[in-house]
N, C-alpha and C. Protein backbone atom coordinates (compact mmCIF):
# COMPACT_ATOMS: atom_id res chain seq x y z
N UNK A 1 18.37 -1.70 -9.84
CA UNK A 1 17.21 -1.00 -9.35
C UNK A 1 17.51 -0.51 -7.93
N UNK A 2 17.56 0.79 -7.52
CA UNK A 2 16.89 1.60 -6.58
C UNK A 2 15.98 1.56 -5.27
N UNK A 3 16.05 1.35 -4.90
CA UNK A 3 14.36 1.18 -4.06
C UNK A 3 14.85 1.61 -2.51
N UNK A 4 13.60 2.69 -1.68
CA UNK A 4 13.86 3.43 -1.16
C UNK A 4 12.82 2.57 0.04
N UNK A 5 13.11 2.60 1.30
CA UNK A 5 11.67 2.05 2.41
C UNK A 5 11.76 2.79 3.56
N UNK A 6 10.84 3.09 3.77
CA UNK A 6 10.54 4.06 5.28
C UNK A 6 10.22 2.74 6.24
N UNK A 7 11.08 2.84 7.27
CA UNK A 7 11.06 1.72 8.26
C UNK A 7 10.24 2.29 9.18
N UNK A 8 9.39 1.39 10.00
CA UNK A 8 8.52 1.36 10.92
C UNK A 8 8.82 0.87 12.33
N UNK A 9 9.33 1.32 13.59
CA UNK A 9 9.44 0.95 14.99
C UNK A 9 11.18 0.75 15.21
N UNK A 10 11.47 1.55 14.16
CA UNK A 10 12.90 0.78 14.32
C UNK A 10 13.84 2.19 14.36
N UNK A 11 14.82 2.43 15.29
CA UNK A 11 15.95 3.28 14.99
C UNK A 11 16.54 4.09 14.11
N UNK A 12 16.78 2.76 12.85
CA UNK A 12 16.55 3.59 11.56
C UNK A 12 15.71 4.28 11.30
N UNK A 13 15.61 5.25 10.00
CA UNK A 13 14.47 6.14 9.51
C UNK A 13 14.15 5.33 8.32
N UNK A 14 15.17 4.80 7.48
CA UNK A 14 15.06 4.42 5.76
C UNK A 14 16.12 3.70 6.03
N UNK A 15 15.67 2.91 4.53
CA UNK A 15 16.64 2.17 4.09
C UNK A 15 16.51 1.67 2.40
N UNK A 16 18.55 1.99 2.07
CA UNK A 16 17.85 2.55 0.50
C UNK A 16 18.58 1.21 -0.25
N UNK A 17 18.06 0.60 -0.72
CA UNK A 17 18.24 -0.87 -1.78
C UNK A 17 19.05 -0.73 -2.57
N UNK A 18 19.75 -1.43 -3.09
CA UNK A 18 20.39 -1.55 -4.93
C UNK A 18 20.32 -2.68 -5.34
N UNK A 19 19.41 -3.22 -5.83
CA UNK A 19 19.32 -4.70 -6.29
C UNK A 19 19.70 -4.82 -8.17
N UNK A 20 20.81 -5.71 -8.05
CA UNK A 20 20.49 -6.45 -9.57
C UNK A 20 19.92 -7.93 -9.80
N UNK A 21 18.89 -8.01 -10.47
CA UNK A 21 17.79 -8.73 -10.40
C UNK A 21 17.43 -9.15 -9.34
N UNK A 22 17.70 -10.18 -8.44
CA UNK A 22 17.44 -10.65 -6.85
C UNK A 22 18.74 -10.45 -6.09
N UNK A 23 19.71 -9.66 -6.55
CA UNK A 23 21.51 -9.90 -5.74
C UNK A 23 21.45 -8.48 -5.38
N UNK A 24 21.73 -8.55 -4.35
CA UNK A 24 21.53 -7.36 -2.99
C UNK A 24 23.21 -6.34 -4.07
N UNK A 25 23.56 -5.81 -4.62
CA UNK A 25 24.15 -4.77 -4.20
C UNK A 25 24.98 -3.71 -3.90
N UNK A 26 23.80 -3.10 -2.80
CA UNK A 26 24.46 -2.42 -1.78
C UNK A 26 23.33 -2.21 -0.70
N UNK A 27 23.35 -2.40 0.56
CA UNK A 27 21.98 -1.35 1.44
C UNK A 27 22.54 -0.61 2.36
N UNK A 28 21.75 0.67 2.54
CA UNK A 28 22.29 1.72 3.10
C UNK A 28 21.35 2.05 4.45
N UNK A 29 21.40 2.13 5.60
CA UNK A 29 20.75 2.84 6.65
C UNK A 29 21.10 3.86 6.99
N UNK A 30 19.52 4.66 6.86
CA UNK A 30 20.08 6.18 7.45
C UNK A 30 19.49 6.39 8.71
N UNK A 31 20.53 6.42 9.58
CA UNK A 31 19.72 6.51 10.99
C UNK A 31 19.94 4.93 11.60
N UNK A 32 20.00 5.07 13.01
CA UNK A 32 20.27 3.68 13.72
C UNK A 32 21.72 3.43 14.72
N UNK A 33 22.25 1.78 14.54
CA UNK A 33 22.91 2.27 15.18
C UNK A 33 24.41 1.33 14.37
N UNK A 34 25.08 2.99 13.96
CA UNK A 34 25.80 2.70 12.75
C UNK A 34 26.53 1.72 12.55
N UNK A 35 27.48 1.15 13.58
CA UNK A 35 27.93 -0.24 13.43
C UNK A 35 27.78 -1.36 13.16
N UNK A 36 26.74 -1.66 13.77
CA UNK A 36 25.40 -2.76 13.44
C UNK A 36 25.15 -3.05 12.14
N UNK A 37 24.71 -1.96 11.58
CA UNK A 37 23.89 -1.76 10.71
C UNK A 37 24.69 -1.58 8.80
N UNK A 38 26.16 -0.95 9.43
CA UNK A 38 27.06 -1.27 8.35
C UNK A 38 27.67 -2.99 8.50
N UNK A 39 27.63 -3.48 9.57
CA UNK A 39 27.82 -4.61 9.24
C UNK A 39 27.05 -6.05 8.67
N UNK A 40 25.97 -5.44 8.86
CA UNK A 40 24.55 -6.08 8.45
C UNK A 40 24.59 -5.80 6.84
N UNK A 41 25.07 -4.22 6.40
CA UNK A 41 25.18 -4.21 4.87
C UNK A 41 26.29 -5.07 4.13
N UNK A 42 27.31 -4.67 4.84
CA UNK A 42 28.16 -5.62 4.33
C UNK A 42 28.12 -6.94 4.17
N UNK A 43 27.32 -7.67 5.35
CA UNK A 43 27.18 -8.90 5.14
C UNK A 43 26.21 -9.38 3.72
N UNK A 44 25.24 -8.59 3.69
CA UNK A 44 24.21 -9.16 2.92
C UNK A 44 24.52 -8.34 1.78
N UNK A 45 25.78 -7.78 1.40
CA UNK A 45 26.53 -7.58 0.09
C UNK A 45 26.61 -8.83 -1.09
N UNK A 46 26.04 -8.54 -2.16
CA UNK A 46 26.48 -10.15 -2.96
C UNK A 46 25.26 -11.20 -2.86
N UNK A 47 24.19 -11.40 -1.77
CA UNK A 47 23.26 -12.31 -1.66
C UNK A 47 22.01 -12.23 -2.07
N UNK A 48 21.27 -13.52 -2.16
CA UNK A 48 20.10 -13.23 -2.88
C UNK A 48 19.10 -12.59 -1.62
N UNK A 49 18.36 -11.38 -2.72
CA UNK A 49 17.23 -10.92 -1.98
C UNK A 49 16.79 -12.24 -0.63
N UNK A 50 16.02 -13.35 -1.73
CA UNK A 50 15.02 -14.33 -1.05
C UNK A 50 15.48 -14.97 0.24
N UNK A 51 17.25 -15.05 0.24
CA UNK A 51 17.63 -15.34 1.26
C UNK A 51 18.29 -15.12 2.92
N UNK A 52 17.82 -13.28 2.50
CA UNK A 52 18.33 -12.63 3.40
C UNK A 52 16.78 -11.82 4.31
N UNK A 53 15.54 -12.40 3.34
CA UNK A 53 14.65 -12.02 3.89
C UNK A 53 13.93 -13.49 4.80
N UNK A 54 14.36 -15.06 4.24
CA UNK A 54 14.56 -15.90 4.96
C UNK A 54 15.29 -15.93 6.33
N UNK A 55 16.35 -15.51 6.28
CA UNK A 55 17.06 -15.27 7.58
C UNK A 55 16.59 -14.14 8.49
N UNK A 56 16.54 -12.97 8.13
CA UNK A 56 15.79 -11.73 8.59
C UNK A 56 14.28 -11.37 9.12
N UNK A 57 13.54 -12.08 8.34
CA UNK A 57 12.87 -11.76 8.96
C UNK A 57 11.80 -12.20 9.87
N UNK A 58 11.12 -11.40 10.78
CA UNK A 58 10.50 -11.96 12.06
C UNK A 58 11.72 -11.73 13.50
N UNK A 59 13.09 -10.90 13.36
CA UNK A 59 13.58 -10.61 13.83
C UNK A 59 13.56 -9.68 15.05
N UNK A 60 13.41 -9.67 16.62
CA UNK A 60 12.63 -8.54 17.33
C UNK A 60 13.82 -8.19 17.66
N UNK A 61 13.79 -6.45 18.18
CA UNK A 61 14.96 -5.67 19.03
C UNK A 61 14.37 -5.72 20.50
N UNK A 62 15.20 -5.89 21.28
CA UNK A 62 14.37 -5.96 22.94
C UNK A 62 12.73 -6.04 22.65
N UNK A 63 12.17 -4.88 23.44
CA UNK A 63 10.63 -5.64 23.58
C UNK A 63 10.03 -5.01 22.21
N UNK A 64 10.69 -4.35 20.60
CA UNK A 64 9.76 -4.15 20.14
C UNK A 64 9.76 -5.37 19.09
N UNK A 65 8.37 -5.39 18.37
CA UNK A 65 7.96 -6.17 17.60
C UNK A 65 8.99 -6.38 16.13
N UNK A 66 9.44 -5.62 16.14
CA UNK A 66 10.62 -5.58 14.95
C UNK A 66 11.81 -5.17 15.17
N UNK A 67 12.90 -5.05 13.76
CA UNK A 67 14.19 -5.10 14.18
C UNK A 67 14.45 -4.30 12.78
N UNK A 68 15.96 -4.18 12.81
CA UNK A 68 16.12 -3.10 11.41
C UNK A 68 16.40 -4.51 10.65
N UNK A 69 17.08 -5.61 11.04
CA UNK A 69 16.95 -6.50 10.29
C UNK A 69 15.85 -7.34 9.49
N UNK A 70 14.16 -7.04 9.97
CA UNK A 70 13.14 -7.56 9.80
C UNK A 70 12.48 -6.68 8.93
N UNK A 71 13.11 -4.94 9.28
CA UNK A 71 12.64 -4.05 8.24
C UNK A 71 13.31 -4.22 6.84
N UNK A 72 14.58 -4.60 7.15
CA UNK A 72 15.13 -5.04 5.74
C UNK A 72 14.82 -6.01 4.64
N UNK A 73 13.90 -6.86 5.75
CA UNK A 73 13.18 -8.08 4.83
C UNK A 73 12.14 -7.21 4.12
N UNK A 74 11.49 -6.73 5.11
CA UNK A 74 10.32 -6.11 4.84
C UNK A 74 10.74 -4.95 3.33
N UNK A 75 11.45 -4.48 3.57
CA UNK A 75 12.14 -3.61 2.18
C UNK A 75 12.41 -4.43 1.06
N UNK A 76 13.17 -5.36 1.33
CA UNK A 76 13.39 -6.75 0.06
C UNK A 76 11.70 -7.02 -0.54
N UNK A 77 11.29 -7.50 0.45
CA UNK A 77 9.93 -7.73 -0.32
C UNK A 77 9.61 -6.88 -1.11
N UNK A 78 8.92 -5.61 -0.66
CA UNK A 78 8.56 -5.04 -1.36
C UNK A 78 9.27 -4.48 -2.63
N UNK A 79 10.78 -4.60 -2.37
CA UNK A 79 11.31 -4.36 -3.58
C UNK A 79 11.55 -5.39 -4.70
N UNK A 80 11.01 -6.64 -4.25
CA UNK A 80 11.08 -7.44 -5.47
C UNK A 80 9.39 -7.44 -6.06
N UNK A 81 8.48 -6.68 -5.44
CA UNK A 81 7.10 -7.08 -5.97
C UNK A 81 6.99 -6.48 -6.73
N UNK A 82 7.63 -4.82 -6.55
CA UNK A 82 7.29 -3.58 -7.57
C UNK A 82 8.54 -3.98 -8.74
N UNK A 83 9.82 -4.54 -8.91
CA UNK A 83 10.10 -4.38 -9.71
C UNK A 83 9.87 -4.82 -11.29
């Protein structure tokens, strides 16, 4: 499954999912800051959804309230509710 999320306060713009059943993959950021953010995919290559939104999220960037890592939870979620 697919699944596409418009991130909120964060660098990124989107971020696009590939889940088989709860196992991350692939995730893609478009927009941000590319190093980071490919290494953040890579890491959470292979893992379960539930546990990368355990680690992730509630994550802040300097003073804002979120992080692209917290948006990624935030994307996991919602991509395991709709599927």
């Amino acid at each position: 499954m697919t699944y596409q999320y418009k991130t909120k306060g964060t660098c990124s713009r989107q971020i696009k999912v590939q889940l088989n059943g709860d196992i991350i993959e692939s995730v893609e950021f478009i927009g941000g800051c590319d190093g980071n953010l490919k290494g953040i995919s890579s890491v959470v290559k292979g893992m379960k959804a539930q546990d990368v939104i355990a680690r992730f999220e509630g994550i802040t960037c300097g003073f804002k309230p979120t992080s692209c890592p917290d948006q990624l939870s935030k994307a996991l979620q919602e991509a395991l509710a709709n599927r």
